[in-house]
N, C-alpha and C. Protein backbone atom coordinates (compact mmCIF):
# COMPACT_ATOMS: atom_id res chain seq x y z
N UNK A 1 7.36 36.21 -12.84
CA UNK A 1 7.87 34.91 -12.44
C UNK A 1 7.46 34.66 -10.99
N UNK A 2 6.64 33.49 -10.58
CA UNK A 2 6.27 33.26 -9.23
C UNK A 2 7.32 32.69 -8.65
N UNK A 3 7.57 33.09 -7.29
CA UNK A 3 8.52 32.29 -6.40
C UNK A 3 8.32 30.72 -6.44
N UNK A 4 9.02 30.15 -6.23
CA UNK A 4 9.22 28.87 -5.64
C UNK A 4 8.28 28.73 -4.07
N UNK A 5 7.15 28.06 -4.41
CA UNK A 5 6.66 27.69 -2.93
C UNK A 5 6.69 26.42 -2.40
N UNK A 6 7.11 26.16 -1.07
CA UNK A 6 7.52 24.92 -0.52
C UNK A 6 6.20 24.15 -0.08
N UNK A 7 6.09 23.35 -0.14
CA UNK A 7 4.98 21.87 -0.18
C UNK A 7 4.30 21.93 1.60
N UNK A 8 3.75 22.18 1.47
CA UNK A 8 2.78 22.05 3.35
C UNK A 8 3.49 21.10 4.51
N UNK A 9 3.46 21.77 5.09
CA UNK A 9 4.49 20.85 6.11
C UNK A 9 3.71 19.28 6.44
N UNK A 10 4.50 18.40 6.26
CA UNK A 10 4.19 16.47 7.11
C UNK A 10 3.72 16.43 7.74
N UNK A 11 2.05 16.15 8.49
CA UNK A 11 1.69 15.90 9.63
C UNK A 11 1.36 14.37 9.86
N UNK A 12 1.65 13.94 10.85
CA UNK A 12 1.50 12.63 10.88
C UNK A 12 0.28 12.18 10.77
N UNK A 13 -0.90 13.05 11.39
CA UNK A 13 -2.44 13.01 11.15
C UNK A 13 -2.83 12.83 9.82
N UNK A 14 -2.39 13.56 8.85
CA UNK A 14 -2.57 13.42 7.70
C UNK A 14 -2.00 12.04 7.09
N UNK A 15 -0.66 11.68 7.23
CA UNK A 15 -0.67 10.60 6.82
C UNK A 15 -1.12 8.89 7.35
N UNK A 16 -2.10 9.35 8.91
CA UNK A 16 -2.50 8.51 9.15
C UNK A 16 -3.76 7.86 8.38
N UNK A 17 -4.40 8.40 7.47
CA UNK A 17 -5.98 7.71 6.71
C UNK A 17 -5.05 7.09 5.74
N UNK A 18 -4.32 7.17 5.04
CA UNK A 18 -3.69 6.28 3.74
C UNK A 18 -2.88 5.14 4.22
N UNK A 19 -2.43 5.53 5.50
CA UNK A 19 -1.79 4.71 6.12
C UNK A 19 -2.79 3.20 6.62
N UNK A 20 -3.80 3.75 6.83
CA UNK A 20 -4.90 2.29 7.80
C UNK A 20 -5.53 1.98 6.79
N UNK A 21 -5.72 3.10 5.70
CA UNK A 21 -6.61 2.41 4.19
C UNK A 21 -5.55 1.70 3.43
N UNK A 22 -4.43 1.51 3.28
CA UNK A 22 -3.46 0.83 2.95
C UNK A 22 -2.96 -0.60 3.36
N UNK A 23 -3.39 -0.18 5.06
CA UNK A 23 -3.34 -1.91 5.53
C UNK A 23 -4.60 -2.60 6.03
N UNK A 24 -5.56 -2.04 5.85
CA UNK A 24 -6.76 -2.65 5.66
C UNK A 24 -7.52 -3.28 4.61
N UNK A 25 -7.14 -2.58 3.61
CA UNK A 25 -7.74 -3.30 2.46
C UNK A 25 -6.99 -4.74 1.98
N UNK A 26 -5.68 -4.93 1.80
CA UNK A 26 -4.97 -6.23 1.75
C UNK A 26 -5.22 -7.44 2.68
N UNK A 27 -6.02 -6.37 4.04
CA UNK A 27 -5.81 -7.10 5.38
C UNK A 27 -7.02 -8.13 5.31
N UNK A 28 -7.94 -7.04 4.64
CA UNK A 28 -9.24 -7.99 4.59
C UNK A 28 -9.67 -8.75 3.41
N UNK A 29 -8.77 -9.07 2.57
CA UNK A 29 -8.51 -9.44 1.26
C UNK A 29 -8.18 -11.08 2.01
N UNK A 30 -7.10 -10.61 2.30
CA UNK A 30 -5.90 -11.94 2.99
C UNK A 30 -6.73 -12.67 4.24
N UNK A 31 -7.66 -12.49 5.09
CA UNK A 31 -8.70 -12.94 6.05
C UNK A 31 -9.78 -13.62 5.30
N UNK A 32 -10.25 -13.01 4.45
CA UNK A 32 -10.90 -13.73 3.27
C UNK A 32 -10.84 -14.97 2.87
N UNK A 33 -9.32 -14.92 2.27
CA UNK A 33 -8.81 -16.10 1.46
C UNK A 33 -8.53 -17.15 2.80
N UNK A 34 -8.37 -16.31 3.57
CA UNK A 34 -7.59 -17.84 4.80
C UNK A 34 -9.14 -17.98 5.81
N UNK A 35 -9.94 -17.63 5.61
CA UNK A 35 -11.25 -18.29 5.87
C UNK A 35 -12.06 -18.80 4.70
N UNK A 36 -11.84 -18.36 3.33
CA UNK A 36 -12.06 -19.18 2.68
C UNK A 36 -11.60 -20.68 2.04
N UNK A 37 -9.94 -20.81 2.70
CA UNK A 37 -9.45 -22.27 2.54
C UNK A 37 -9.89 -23.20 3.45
N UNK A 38 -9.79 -24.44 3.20
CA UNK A 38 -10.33 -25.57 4.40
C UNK A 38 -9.90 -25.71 5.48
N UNK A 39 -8.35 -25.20 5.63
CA UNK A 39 -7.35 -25.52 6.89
C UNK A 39 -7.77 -23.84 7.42
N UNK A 40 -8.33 -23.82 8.28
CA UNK A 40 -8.98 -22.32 8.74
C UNK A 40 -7.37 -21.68 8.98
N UNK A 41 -6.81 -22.20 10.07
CA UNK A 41 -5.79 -20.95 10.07
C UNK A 41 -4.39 -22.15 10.48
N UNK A 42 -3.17 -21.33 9.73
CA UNK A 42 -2.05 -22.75 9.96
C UNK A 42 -0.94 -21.36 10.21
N UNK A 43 0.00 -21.91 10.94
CA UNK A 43 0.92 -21.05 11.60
C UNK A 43 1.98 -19.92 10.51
N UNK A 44 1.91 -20.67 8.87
CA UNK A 44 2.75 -19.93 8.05
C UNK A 44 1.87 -18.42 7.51
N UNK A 45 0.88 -18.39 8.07
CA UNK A 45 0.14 -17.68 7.26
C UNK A 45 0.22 -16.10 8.05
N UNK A 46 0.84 -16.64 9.15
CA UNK A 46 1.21 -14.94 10.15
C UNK A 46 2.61 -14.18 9.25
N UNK A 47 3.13 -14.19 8.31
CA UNK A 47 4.09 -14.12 7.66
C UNK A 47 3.09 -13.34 6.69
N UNK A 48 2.47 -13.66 5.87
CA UNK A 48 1.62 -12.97 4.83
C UNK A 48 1.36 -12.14 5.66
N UNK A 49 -0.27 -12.47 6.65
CA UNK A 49 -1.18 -11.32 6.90
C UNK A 49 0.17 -10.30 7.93
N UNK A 50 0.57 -10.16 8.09
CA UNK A 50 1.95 -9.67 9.26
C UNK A 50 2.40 -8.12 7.43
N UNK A 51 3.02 -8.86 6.49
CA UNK A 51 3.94 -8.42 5.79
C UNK A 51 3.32 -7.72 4.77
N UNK A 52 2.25 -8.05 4.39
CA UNK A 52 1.43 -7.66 2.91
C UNK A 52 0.96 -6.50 2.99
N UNK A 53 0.01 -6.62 4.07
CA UNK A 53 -0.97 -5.06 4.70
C UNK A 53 0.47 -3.79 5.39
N UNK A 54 1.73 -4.36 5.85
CA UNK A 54 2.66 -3.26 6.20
C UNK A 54 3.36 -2.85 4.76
N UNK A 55 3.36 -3.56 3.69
CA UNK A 55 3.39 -3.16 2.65
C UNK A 55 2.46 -2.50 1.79
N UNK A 56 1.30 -2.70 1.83
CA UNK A 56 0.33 -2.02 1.11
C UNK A 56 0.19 -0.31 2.08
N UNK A 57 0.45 -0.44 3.02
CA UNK A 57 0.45 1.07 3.99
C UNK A 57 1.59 1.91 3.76
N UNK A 58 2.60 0.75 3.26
CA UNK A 58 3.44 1.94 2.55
C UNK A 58 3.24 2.54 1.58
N UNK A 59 3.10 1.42 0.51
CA UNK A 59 1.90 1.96 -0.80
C UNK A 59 1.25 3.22 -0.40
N UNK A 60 0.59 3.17 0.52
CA UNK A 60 -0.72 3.93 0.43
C UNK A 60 0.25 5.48 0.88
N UNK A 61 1.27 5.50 1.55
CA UNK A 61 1.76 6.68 2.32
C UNK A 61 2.36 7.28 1.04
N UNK A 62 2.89 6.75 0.08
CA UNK A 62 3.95 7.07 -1.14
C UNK A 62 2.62 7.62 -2.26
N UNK A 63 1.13 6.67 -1.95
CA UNK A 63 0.56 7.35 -2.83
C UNK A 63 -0.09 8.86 -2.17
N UNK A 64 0.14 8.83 -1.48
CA UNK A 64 -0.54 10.56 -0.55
C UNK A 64 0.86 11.18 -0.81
N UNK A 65 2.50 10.91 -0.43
CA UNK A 65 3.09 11.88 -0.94
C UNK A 65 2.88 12.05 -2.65
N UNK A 66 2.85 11.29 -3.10
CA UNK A 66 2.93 11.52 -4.62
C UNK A 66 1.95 12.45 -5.49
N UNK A 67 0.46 11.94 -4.63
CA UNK A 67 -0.85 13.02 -5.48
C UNK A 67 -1.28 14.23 -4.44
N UNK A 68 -0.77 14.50 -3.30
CA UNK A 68 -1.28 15.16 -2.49
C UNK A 68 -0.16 16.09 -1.95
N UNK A 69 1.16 15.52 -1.76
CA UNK A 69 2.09 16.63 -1.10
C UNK A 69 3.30 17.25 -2.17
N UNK A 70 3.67 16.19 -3.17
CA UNK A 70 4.75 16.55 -3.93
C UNK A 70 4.22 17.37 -5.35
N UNK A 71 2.87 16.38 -5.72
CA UNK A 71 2.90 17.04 -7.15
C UNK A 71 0.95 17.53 -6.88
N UNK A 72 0.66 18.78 -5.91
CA UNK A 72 -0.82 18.90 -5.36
C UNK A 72 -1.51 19.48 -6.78
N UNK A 73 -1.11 20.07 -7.96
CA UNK A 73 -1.79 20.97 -9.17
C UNK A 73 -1.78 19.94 -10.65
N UNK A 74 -2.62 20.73 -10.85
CA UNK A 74 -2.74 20.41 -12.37
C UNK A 74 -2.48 19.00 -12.99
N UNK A 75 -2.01 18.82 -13.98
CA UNK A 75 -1.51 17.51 -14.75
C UNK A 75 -0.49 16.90 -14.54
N UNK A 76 0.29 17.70 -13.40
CA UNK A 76 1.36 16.54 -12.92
C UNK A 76 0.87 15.73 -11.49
N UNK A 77 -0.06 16.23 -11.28
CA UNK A 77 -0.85 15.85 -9.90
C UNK A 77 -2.03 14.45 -10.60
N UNK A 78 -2.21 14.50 -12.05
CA UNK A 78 -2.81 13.41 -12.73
C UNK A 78 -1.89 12.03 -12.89
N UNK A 79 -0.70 12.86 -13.57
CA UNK A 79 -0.04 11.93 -13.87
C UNK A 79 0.34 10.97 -12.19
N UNK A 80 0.92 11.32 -11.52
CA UNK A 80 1.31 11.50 -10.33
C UNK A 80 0.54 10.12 -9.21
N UNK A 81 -0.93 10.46 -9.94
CA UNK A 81 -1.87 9.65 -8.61
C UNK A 81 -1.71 8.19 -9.76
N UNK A 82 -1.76 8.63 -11.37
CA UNK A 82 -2.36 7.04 -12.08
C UNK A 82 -0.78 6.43 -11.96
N UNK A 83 0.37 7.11 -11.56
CA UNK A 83 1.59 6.52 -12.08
C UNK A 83 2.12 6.05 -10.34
N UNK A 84 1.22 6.31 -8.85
CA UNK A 84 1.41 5.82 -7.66
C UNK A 84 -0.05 5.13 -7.53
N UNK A 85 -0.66 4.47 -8.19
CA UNK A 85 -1.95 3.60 -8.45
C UNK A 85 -1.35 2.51 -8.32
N UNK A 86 -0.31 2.75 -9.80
CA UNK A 86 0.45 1.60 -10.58
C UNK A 86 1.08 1.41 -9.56
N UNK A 87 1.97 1.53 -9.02
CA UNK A 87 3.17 1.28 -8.32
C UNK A 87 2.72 0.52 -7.08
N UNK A 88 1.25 1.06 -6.05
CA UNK A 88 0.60 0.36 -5.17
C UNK A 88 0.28 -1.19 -5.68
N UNK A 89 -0.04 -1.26 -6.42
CA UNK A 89 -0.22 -2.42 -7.24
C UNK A 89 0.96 -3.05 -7.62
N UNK A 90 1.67 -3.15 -7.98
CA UNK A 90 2.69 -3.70 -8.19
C UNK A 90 3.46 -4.16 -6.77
N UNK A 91 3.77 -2.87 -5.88
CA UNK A 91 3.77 -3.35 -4.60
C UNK A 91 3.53 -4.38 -4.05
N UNK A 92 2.15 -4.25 -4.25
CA UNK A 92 1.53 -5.27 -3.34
C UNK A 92 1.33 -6.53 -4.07
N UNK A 93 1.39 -6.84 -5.13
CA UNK A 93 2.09 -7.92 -5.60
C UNK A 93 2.99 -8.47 -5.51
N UNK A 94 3.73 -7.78 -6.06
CA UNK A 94 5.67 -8.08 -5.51
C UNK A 94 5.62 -8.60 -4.30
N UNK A 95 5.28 -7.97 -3.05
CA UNK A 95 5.27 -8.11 -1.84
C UNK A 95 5.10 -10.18 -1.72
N UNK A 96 3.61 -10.13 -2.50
CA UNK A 96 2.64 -11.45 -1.70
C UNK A 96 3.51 -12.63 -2.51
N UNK A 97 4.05 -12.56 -4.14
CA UNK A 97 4.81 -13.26 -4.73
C UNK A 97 6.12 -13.81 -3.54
N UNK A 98 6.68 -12.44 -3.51
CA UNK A 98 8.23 -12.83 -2.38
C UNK A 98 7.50 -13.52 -1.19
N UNK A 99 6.48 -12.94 -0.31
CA UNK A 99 6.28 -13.54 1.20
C UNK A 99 5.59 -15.05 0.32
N UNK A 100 4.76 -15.56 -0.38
CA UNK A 100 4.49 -16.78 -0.53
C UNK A 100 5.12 -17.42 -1.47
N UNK A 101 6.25 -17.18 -1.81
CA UNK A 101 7.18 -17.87 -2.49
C UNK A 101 8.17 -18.27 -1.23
N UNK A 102 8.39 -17.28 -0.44
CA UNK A 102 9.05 -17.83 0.78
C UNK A 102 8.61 -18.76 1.78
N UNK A 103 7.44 -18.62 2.46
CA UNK A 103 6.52 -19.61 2.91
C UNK A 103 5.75 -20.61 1.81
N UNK A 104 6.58 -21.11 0.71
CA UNK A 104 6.60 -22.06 0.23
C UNK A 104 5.02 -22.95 -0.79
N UNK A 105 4.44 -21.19 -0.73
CA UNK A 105 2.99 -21.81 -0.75
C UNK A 105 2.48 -21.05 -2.11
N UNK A 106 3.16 -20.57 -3.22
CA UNK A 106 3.08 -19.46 -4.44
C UNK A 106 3.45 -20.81 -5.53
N UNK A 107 2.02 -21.73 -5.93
CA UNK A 107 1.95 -22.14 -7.15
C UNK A 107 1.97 -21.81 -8.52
């Protein structure tokens, strides 16, 4: 019977790459769309780009604990990354629904 071994200690270094790949990718998603509308930039839109990308970096931190620190082996480390994929996604949906349903702009 193998001991119980405890999970690698938190370094903040480490969770800094999931962290900036988390709010970068939404970030430049959302810069996109608001240089691709006609009104280049209007004051409600610091509310999205502000809220979406600090949400997707959480995403991204929950998906590094999930496939990398909590479940690092085998098939629970599969399940683990496709079942914090999902959840980033959903996230970051949820997120842009609530912030542009609030800023009044979610047709």
């Amino acid at each position: 019977m193998n001991p119980l071994t405890s999970p690698p200690p938190i370094r903040t270094k480490d969770l800094l790459l999931p962290a900036v790949l988390g709010l970068v990718l939404p970030t430049v998603w959302l810069v996109f769309l608001a240089l691709a509308n006609e009104n280049i930039f209007q004051p409600w839109m610091y509310l999205p780009l502000t809220l979406i990308p600090l949400s997707g970096s959480a995403g991204a931190i929950f998906f590094y604990f999930m496939g990398f620190h909590w479940f690092p082996h085998g098939t629970k480390k599969l399940i683990a990354i496709i079942f914090s994929s999902i959840l980033y996604f959903i996230i970051l949906w949820l997120t842009s629904v609530f912030i542009f349903n609030y800023t009044g702009h979610w047709h």
